[in-house]
N, C-alpha and C. Protein backbone atom coordinates (compact mmCIF):
# COMPACT_ATOMS: atom_id res chain seq x y z
N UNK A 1 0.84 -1.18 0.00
CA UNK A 1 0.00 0.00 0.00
C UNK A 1 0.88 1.24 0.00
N UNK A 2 0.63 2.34 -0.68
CA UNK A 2 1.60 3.43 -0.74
C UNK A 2 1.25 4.18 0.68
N UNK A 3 1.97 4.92 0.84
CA UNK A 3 1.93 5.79 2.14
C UNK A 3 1.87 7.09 1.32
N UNK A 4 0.98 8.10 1.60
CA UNK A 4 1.63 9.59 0.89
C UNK A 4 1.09 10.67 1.89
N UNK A 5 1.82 11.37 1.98
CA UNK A 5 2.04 12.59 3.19
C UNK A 5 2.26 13.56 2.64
N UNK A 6 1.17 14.36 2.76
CA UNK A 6 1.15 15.85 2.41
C UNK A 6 1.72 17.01 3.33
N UNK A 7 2.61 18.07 2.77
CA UNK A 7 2.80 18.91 3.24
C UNK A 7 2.73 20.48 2.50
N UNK A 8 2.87 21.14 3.07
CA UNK A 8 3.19 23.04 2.36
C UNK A 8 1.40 23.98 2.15
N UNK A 9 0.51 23.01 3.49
CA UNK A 9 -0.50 23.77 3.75
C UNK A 9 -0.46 25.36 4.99
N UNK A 10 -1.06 25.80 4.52
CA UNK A 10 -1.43 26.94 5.63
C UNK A 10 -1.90 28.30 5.50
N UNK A 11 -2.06 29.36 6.15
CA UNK A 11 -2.75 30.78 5.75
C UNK A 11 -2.01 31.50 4.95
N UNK A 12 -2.75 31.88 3.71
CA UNK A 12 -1.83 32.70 2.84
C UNK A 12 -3.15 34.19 2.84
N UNK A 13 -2.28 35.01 2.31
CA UNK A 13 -3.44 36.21 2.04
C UNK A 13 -4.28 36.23 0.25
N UNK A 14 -5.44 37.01 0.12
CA UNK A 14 -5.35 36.22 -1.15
C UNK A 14 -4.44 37.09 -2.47
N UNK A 15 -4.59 36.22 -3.50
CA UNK A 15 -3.37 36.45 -4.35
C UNK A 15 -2.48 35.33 -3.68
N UNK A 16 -1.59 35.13 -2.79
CA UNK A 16 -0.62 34.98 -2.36
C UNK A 16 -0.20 33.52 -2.91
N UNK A 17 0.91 32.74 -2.59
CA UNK A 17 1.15 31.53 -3.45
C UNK A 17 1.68 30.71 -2.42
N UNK A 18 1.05 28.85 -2.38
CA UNK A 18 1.36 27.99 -1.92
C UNK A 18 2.06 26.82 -2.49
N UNK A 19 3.09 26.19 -2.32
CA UNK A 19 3.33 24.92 -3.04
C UNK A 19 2.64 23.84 -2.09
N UNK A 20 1.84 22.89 -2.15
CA UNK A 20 2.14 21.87 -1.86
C UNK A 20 2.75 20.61 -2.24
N UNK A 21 3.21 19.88 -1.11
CA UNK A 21 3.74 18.57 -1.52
C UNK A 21 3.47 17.07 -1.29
N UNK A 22 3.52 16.10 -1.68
CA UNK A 22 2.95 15.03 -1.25
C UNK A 22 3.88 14.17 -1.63
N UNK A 23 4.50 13.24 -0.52
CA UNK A 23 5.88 12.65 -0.62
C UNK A 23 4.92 10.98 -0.53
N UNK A 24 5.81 10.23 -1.51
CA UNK A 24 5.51 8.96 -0.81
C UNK A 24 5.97 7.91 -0.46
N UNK A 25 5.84 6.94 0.02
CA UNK A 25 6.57 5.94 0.94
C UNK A 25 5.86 4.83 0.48
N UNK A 26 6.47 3.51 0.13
CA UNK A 26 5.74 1.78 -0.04
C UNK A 26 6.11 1.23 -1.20
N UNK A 27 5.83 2.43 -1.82
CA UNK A 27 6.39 1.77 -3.78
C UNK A 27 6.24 3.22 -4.68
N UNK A 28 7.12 2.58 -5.74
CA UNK A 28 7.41 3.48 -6.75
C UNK A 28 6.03 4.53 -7.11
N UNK A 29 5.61 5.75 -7.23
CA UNK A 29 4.94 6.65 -8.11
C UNK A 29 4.45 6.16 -9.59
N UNK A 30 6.00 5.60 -9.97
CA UNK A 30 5.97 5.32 -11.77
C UNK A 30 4.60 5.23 -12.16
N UNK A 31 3.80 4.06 -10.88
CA UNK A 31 2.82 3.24 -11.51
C UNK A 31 1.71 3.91 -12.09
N UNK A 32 1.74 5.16 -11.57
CA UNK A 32 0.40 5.64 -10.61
C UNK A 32 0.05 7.12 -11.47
N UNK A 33 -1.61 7.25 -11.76
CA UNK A 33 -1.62 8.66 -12.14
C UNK A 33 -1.81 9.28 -10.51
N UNK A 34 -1.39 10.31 -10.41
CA UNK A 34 -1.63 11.17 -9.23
C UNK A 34 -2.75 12.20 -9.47
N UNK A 35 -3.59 13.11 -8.24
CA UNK A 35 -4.17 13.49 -8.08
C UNK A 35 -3.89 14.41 -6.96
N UNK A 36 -4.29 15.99 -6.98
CA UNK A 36 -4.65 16.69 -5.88
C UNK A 36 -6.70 16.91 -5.60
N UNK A 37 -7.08 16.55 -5.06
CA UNK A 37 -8.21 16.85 -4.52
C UNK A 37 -8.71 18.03 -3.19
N UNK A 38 -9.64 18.27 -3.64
CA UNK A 38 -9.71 19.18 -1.95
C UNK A 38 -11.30 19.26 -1.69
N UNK A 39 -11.65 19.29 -0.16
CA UNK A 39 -12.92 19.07 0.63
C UNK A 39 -12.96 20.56 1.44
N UNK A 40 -13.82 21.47 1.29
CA UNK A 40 -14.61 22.38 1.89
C UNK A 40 -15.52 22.29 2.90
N UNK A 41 -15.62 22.61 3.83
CA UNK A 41 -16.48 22.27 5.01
C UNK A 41 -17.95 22.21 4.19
N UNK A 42 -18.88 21.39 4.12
CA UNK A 42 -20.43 21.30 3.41
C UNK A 42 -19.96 20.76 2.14
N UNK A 43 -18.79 20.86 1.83
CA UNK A 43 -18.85 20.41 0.48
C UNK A 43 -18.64 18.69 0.29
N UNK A 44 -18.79 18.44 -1.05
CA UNK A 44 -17.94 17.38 -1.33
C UNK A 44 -16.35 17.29 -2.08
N UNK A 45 -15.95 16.11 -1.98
CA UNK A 45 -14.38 16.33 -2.58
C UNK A 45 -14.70 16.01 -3.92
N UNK A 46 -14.12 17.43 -4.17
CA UNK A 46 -13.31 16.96 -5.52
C UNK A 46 -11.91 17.11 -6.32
N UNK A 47 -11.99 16.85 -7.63
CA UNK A 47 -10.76 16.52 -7.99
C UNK A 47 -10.62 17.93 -8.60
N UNK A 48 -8.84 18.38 -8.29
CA UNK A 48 -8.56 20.02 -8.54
C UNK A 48 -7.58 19.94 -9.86
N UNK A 49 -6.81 18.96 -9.55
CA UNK A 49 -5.76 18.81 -10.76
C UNK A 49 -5.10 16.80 -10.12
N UNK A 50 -5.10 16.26 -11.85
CA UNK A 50 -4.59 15.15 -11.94
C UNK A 50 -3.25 15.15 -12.82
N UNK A 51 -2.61 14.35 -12.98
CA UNK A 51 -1.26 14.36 -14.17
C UNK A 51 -1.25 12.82 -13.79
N UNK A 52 -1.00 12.56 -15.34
CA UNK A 52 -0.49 11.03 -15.53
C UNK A 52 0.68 10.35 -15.28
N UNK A 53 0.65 9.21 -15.49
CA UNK A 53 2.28 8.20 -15.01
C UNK A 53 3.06 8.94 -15.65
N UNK A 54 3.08 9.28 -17.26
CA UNK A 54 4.39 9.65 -17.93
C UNK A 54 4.48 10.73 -17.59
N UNK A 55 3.38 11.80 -17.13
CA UNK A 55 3.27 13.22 -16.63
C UNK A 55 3.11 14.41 -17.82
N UNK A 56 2.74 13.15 -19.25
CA UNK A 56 2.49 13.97 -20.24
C UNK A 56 0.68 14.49 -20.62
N UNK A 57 0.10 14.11 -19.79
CA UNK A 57 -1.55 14.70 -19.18
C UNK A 57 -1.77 14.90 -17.87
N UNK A 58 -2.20 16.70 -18.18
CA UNK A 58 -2.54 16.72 -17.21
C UNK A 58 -4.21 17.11 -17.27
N UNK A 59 -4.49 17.41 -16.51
CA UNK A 59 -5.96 18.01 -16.07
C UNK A 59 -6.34 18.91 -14.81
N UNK A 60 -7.11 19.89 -15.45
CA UNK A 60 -7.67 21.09 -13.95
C UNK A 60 -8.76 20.74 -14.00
N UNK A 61 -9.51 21.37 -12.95
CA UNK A 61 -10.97 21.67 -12.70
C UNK A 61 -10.74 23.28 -12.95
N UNK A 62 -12.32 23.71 -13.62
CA UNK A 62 -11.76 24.98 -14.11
C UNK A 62 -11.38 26.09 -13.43
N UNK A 63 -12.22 26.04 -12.00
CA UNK A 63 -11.81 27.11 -11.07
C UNK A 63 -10.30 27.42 -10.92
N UNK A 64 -9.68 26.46 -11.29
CA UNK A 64 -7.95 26.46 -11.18
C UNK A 64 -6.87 26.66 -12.15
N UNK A 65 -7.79 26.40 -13.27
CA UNK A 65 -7.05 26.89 -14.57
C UNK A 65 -6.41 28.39 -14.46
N UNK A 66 -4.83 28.07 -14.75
CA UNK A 66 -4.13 29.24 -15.06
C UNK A 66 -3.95 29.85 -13.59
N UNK A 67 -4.07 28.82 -12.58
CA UNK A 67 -3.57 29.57 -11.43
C UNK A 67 -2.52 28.64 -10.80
N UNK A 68 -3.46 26.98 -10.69
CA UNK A 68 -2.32 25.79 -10.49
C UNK A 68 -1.77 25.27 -11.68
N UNK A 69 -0.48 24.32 -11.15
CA UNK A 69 0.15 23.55 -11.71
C UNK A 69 0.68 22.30 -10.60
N UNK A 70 0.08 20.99 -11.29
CA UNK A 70 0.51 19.90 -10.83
C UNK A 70 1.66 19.59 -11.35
N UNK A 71 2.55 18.89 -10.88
CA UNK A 71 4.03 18.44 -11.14
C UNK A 71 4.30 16.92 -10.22
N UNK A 72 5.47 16.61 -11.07
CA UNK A 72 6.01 15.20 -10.58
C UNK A 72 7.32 15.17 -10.44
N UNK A 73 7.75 14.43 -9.65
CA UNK A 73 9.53 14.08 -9.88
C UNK A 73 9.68 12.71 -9.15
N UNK A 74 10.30 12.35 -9.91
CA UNK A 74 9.77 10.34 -10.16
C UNK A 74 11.19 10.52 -8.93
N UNK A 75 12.51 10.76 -9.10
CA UNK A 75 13.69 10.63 -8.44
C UNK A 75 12.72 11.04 -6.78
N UNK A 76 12.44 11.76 -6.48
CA UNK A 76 11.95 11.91 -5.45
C UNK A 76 10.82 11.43 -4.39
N UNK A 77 10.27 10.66 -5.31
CA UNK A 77 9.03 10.37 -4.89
C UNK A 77 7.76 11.11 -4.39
N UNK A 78 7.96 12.34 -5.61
CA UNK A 78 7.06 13.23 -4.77
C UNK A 78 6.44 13.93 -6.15
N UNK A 79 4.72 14.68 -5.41
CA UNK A 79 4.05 15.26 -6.59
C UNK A 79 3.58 16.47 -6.18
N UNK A 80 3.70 17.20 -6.55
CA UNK A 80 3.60 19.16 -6.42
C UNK A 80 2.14 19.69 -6.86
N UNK A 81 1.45 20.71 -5.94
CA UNK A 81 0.83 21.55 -6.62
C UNK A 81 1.16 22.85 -5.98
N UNK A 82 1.38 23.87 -7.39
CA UNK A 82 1.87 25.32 -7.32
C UNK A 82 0.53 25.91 -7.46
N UNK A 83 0.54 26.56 -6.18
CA UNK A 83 -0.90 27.04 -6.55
C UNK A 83 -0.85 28.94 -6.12
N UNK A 84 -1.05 29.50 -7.15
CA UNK A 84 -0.96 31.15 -7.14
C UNK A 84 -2.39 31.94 -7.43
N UNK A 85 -1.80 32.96 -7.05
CA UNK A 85 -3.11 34.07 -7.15
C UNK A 85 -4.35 33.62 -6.40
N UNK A 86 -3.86 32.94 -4.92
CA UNK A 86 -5.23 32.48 -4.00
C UNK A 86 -6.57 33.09 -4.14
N UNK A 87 -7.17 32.12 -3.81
CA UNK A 87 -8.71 33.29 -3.36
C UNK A 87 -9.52 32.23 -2.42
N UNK A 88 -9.97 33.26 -1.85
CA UNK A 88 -10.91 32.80 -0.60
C UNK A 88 -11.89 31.40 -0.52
N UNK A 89 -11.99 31.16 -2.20
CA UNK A 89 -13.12 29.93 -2.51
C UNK A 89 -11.98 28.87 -2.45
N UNK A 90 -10.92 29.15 -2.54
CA UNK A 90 -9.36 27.77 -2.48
C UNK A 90 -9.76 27.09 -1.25
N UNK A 91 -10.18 27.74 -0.03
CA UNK A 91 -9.72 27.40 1.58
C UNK A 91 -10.15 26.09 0.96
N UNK A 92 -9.88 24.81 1.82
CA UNK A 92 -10.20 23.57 2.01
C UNK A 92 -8.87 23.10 2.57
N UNK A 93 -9.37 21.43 3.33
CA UNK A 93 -8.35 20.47 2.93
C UNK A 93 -8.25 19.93 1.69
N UNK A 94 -6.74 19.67 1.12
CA UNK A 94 -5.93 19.03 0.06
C UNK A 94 -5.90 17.80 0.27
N UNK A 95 -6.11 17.11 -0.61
CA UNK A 95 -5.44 15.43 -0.53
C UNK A 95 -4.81 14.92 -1.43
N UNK A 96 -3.78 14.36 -1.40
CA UNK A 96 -3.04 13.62 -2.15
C UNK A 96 -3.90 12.42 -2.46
N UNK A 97 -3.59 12.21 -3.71
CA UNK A 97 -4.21 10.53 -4.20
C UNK A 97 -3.42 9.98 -5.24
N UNK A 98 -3.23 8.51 -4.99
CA UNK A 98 -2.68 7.94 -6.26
C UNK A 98 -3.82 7.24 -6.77
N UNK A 99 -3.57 7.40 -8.03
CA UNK A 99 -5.29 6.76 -9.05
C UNK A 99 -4.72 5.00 -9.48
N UNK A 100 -5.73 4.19 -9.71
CA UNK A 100 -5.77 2.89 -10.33
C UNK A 100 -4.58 2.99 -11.53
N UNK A 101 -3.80 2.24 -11.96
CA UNK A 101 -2.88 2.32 -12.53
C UNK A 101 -3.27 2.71 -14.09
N UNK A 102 -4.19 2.47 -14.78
CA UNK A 102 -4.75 2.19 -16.11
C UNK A 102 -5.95 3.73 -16.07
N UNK A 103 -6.14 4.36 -15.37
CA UNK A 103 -7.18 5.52 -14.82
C UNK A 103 -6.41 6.59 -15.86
N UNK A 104 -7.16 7.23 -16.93
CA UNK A 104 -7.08 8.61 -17.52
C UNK A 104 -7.53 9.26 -16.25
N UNK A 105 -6.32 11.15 -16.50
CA UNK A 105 -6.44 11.97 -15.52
C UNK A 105 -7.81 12.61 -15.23
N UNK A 106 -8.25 12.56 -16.36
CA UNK A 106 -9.30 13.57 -16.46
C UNK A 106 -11.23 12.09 -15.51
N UNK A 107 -10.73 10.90 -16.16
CA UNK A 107 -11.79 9.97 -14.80
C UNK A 107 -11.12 10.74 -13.67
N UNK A 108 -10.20 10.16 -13.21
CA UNK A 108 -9.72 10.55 -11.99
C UNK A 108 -10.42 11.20 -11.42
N UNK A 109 -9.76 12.62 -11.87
CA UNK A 109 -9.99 13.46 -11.07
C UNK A 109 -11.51 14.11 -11.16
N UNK A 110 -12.38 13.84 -12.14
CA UNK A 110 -14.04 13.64 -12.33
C UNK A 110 -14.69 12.95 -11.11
N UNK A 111 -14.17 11.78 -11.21
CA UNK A 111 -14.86 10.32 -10.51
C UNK A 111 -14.10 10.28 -9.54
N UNK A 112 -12.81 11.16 -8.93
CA UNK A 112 -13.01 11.00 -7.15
C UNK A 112 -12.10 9.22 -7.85
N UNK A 113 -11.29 8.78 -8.27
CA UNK A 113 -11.19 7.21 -8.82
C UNK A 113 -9.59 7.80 -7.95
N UNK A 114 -8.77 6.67 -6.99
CA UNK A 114 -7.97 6.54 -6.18
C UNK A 114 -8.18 5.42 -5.67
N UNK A 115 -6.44 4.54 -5.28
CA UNK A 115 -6.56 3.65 -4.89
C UNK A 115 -5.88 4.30 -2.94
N UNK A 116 -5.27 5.13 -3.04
CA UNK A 116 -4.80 5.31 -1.52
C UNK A 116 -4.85 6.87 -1.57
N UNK A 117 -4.71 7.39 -0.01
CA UNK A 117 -5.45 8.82 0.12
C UNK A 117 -3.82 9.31 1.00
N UNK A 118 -3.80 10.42 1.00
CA UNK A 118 -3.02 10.93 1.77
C UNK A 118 -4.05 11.55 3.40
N UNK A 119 -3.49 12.11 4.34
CA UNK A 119 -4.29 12.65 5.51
C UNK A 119 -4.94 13.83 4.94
N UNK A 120 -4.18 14.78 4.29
CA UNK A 120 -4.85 15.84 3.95
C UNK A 120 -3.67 17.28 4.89
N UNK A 121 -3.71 18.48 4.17
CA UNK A 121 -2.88 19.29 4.85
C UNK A 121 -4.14 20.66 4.51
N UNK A 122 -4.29 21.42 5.16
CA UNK A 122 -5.43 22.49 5.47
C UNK A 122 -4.84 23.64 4.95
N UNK A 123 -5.49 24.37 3.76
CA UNK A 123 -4.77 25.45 3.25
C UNK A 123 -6.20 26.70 3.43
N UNK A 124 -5.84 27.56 3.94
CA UNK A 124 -6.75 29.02 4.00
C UNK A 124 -6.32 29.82 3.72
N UNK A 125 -7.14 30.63 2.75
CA UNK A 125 -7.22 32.06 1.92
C UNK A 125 -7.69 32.74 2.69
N UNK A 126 -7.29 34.16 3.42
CA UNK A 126 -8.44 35.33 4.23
C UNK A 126 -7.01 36.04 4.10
N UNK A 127 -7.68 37.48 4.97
CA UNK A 127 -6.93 38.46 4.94
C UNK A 127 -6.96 38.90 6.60
């Protein structure tokens, strides 16, 4: 089972810019499309940005277009989201996910489709 642990949540002002990270532990990334997701208090989770095994697809949800960027680095075991020009509708918890091995980004991150979850790291937009 993979282990993945999120970090680089917390209060930014808005505009302002967060990386997060999600490291993982058990087995290789290679396999795996990745996923950032995020949950709003009342809301449900969904999927914000996915990128594939080779990391040559990716996918947003549109609220995020042109603000994030998902990233990978296979040597590290770790998958990035750069996320700029905050705004107040961002607040949520983040989750890391690795998707079913054979999963296009764009199911994924539609269909909530993951085989293991990270805890989640809490990012807020206010002033």
């Amino acid at each position: 089972q993979l282990q993945l642990v999120e970090s680089g949540g917390g209060l930014v002002q808005p505009g302002g810019s967060l990386r997060l990270s999600c490291a993982a532990s058990g087995y290789s990334l290679d396999y795996y499309p990745m996923g950032w997701f995020r949950q709003a208090p009342g809301n449900e989770r969904e999927g914000v940005a996915c990128i594939s095994r080779g990391a040559g697809s990716t996918y947003y949800v549109d609220s995020v277009k042109g603000r994030f960027t998902i990233s990978r680095d296979y040597a590290k075991k770790t998958v990035y989201l750069q996320m700029n020009s905050l705004k107040p509708e961002d607040t949520a918890v983040y989750y890391c996910a690795a998707g079913p091995p054979l999963t296009i980004v764009e199911d994924m991150c539609v269909n909530r489709r993951s085989r293991d979850w990270g805890q989640g790291t809490q990012v807020t937009v206010s002033s």
